[in-house]
C-alpha atoms as a PDB file:
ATOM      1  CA  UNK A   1       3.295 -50.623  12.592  1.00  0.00           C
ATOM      2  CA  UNK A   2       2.709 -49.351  16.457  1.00  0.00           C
ATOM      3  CA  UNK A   3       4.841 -50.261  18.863  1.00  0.00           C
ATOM      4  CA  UNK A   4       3.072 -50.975  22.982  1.00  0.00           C
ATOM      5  CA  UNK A   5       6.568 -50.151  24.405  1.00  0.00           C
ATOM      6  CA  UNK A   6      10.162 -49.618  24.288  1.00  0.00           C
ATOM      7  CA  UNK A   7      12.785 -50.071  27.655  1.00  0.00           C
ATOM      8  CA  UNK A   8      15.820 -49.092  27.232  1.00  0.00           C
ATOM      9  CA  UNK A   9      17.200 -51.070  30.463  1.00  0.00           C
ATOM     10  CA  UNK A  10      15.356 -54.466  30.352  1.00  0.00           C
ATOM     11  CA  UNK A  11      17.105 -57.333  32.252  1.00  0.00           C
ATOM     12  CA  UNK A  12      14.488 -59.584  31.835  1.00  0.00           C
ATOM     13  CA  UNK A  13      14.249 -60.220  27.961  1.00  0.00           C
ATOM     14  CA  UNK A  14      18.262 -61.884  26.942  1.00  0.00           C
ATOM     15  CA  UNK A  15      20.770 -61.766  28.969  1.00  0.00           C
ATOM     16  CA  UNK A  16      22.799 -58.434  30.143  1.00  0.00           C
ATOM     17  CA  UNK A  17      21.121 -55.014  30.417  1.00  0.00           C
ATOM     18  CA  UNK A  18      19.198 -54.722  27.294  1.00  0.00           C
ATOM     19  CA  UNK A  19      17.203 -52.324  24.849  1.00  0.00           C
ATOM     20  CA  UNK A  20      13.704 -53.930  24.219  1.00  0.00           C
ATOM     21  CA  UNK A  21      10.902 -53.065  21.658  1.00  0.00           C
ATOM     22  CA  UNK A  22       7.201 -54.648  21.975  1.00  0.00           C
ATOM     23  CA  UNK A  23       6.001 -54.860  18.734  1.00  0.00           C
ATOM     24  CA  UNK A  24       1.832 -54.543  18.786  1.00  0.00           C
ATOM     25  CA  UNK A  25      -0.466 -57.349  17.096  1.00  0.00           C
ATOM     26  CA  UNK A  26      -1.023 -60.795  18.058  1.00  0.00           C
ATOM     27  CA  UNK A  27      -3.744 -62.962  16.897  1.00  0.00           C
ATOM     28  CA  UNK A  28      -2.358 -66.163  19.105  1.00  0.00           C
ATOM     29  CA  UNK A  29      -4.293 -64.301  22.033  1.00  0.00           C
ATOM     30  CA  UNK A  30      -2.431 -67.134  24.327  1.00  0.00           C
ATOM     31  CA  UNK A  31      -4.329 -67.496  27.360  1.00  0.00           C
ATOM     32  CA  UNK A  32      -2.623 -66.032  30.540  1.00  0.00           C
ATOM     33  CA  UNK A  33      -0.442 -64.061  28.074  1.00  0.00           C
ATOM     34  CA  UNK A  34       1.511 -61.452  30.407  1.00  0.00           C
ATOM     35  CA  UNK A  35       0.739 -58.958  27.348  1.00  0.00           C
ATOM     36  CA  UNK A  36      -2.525 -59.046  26.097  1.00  0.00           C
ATOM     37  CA  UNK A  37      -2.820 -55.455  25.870  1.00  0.00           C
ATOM     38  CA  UNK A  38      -0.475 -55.165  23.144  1.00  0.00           C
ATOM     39  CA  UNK A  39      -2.752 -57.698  21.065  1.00  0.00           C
ATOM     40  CA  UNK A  40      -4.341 -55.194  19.074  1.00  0.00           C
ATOM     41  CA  UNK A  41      -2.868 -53.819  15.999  1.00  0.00           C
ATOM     42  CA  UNK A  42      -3.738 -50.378  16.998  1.00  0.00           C
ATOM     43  CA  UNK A  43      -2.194 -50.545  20.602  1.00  0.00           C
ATOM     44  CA  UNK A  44       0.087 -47.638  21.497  1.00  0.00           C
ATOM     45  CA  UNK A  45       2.068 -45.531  19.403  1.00  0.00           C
ATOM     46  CA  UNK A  46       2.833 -45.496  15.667  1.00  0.00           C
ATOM     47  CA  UNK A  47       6.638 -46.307  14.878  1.00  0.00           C
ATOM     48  CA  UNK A  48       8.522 -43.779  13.671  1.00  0.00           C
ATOM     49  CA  UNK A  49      12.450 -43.419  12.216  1.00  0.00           C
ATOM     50  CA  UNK A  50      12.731 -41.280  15.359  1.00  0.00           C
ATOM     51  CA  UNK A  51      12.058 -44.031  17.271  1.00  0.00           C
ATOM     52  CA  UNK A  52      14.405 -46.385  15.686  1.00  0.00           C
ATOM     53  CA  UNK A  53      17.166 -43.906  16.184  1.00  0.00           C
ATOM     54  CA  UNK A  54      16.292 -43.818  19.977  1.00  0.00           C
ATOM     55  CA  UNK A  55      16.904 -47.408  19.676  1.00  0.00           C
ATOM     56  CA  UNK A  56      20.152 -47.405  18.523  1.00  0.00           C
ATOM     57  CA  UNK A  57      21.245 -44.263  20.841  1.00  0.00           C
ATOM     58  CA  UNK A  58      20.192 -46.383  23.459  1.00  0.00           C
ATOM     59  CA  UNK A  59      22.217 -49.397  22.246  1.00  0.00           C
ATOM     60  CA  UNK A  60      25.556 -47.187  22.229  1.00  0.00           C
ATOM     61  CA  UNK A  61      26.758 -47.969  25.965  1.00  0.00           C
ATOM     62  CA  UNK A  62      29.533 -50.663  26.050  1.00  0.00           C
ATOM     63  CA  UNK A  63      26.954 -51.836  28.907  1.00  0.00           C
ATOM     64  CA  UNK A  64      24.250 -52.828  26.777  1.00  0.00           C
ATOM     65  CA  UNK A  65      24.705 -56.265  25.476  1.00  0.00           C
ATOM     66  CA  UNK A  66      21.925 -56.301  22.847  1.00  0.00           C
ATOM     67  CA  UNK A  67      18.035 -56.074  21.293  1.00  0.00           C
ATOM     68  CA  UNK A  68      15.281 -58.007  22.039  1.00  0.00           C
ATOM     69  CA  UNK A  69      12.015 -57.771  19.837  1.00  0.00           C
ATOM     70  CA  UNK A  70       8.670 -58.763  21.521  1.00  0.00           C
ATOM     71  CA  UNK A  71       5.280 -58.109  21.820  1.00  0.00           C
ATOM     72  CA  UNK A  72       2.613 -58.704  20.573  1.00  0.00           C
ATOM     73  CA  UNK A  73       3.750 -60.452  17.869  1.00  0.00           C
ATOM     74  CA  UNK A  74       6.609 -59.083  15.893  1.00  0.00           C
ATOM     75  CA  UNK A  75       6.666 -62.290  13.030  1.00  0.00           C
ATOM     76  CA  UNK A  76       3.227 -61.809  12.375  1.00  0.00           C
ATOM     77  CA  UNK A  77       3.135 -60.727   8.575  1.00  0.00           C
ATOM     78  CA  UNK A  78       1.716 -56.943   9.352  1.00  0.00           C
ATOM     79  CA  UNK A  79       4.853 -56.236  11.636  1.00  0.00           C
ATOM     80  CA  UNK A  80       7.125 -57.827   9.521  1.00  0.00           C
ATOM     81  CA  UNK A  81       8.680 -54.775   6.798  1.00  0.00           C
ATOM     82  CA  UNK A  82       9.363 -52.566  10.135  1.00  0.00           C
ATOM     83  CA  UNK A  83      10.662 -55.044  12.201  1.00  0.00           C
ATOM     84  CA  UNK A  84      13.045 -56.329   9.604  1.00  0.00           C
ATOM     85  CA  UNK A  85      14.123 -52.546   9.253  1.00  0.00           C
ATOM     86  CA  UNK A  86      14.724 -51.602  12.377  1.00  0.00           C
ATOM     87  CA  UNK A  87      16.497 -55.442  12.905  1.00  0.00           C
ATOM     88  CA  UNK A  88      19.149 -54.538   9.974  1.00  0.00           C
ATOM     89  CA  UNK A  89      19.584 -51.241  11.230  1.00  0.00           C
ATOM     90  CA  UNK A  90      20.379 -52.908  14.803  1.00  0.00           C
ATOM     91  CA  UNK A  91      22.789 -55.398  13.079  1.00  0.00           C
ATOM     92  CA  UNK A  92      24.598 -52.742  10.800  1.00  0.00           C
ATOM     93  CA  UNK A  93      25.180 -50.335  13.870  1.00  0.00           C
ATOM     94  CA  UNK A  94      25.978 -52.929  16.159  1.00  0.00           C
ATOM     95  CA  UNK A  95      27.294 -56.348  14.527  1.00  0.00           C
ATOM     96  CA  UNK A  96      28.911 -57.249  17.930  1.00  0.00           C
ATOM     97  CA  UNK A  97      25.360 -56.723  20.040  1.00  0.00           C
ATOM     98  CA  UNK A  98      22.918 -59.820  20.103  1.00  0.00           C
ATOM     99  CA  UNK A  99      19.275 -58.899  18.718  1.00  0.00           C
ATOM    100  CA  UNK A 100      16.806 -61.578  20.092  1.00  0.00           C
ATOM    101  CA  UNK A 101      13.164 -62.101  18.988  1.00  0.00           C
ATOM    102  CA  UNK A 102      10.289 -63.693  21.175  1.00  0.00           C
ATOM    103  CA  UNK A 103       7.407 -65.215  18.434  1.00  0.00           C
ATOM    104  CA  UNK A 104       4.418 -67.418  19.111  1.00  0.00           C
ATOM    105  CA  UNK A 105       5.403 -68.839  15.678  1.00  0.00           C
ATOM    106  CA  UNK A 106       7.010 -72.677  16.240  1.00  0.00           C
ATOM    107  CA  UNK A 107      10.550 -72.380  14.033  1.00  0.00           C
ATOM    108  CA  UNK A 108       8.492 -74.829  11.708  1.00  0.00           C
ATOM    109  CA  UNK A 109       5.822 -72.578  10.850  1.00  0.00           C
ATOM    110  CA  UNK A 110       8.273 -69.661  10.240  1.00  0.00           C
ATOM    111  CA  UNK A 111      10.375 -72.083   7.729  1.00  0.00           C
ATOM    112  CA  UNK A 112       7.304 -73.183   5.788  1.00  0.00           C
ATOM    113  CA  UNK A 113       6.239 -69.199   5.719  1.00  0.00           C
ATOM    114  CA  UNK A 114       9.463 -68.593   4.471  1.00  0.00           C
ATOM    115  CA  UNK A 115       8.933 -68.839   0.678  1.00  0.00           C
ATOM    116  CA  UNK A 116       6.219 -66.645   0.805  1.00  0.00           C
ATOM    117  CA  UNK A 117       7.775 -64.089   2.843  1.00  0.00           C
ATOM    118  CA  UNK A 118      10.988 -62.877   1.491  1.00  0.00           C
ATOM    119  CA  UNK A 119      11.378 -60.108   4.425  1.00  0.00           C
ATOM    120  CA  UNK A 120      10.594 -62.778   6.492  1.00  0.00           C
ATOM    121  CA  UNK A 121      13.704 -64.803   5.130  1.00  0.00           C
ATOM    122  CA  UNK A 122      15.344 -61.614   5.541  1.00  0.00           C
ATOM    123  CA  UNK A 123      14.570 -60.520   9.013  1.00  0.00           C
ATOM    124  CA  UNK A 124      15.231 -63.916  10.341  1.00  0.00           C
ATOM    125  CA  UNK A 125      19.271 -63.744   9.193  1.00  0.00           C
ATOM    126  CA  UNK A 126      19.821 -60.737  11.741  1.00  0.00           C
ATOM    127  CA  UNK A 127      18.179 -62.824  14.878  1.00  0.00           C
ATOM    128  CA  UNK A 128      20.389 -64.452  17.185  1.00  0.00           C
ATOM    129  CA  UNK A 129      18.571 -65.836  19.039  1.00  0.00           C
ATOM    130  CA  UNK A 130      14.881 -66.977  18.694  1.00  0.00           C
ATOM    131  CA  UNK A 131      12.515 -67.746  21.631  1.00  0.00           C
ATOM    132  CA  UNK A 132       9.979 -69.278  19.721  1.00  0.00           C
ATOM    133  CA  UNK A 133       6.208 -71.223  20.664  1.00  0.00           C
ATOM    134  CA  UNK A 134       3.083 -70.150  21.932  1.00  0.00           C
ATOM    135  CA  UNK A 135       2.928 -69.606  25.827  1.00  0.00           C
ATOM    136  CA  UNK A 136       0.688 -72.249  26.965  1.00  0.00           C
ATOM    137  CA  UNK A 137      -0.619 -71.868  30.355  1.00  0.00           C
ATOM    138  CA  UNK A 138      -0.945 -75.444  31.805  1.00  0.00           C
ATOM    139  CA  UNK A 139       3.363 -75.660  31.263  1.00  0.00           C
ATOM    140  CA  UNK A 140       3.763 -72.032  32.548  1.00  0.00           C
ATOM    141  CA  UNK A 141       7.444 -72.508  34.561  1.00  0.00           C
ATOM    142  CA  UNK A 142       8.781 -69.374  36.483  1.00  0.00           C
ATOM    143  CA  UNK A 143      12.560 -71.745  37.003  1.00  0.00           C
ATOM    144  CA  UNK A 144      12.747 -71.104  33.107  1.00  0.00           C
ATOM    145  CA  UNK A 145      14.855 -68.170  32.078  1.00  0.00           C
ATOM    146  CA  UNK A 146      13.820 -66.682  29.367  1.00  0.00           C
ATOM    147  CA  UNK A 147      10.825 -68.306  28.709  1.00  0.00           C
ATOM    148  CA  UNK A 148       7.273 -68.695  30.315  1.00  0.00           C
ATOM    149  CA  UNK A 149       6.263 -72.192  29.292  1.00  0.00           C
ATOM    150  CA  UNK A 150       8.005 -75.013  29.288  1.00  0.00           C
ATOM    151  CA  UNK A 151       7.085 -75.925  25.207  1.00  0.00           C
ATOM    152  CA  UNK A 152       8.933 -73.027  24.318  1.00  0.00           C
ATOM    153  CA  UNK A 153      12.100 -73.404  22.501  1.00  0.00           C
ATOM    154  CA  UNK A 154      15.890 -71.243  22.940  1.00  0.00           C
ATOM    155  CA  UNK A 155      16.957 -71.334  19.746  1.00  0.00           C
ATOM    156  CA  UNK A 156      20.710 -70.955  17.810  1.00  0.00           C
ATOM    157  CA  UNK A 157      18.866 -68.843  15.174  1.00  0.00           C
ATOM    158  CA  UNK A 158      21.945 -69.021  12.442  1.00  0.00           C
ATOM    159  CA  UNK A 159      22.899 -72.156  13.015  1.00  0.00           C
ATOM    160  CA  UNK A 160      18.831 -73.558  12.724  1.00  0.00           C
ATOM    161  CA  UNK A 161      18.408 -71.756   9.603  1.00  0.00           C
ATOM    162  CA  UNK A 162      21.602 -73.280   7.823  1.00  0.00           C
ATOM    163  CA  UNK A 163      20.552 -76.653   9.256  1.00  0.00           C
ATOM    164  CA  UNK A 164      16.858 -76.447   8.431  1.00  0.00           C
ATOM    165  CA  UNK A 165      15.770 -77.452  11.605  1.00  0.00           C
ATOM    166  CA  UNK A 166      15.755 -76.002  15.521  1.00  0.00           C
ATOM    167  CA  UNK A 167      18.487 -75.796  17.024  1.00  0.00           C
ATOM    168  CA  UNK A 168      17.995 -75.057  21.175  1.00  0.00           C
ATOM    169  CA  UNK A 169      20.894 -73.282  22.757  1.00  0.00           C
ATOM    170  CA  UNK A 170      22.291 -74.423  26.197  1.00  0.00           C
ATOM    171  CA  UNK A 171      23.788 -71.369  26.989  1.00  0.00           C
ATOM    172  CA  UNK A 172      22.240 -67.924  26.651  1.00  0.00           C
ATOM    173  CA  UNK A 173      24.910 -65.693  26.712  1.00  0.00           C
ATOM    174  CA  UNK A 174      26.097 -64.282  23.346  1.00  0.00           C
ATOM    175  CA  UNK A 175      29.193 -62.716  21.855  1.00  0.00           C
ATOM    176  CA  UNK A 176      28.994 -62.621  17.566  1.00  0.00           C
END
């Protein structure tokens, strides 16, 4: 997997100061995308265990309130073994920090991929929180936090897997 970026103070991705990867490969290729560079598979760097322990060195400060996972796509099938690594490496270092993942996938399409996609199954026990949906320019909403359209979904990642269905959260602050 390569990776188009990593910030290590990002304010904009979850709330609190937070440690954010962007995963590279998307084949949504959303129009007015605010990262179509990172589209490619190729794009920037290869990931390496030194970069995952980066991650987590930067996730040490009481400060830092979590992970966010973004890209490019990091649900798409290619990016999925890492991503589910460096996720459970994340949650075993730091149960009490929220990891949050932005996909293009609707919460639908990642429960019917499910049972063909064990690490998928996996990786999606250690989200929080899911901001899920294609960006779609015509509801593109700068009021929205956390979000750039207005189709796209906040969701209770736990409690919509238990329940089979998405659950949105109201609030976006998060203590496990």
């Amino acid at each position: 997997m390569n990776y188009a970026g990593l910030r290590f103070h990002d304010t904009a991705k979850g709330p609190g100061v937070r440690v954010s990867l962007f995963v590279s490969g998307c084949e949504h290729a959303c129009p007015g995308c605010f990262n179509p560079e990172a589209w490619p598979f190729d794009y920037g760097e290869t990931y390496t265990a030194e970069i995952t322990a980066q991650i987590l060195d930067g996730l040490e400060p009481s400060y830092i309130k979590g992970f966010t996972l973004l890209g490019g796509e990091p649900l798409h099938p290619k990016n999925i073994p890492a991503v589910r690594e460096i996720s459970q490496a994340v949650r075993m270092t730091y149960p009490r920090k929220s990891i949050w993942c932005y996909t293009g996938y609707t919460f639908e399409e990642l429960l019917r991929r499910i049972e063909t996609e064990p690490d998928l199954g996996m990786l999606l026990r250690y989200i929080d929180v899911l901001v899920e949906g294609r960006f779609i320019e015509a509801q593109k909403n700068l009021a929205l936090r956390f979000r750039g359209s207005s189709n796209q979904r906040v969701l209770d990642c736990p409690t919509s897997l238990t329940v089979g269905a998405p659950i949105e959260l109201e609030e976006y602050t998060f203590i496990p």
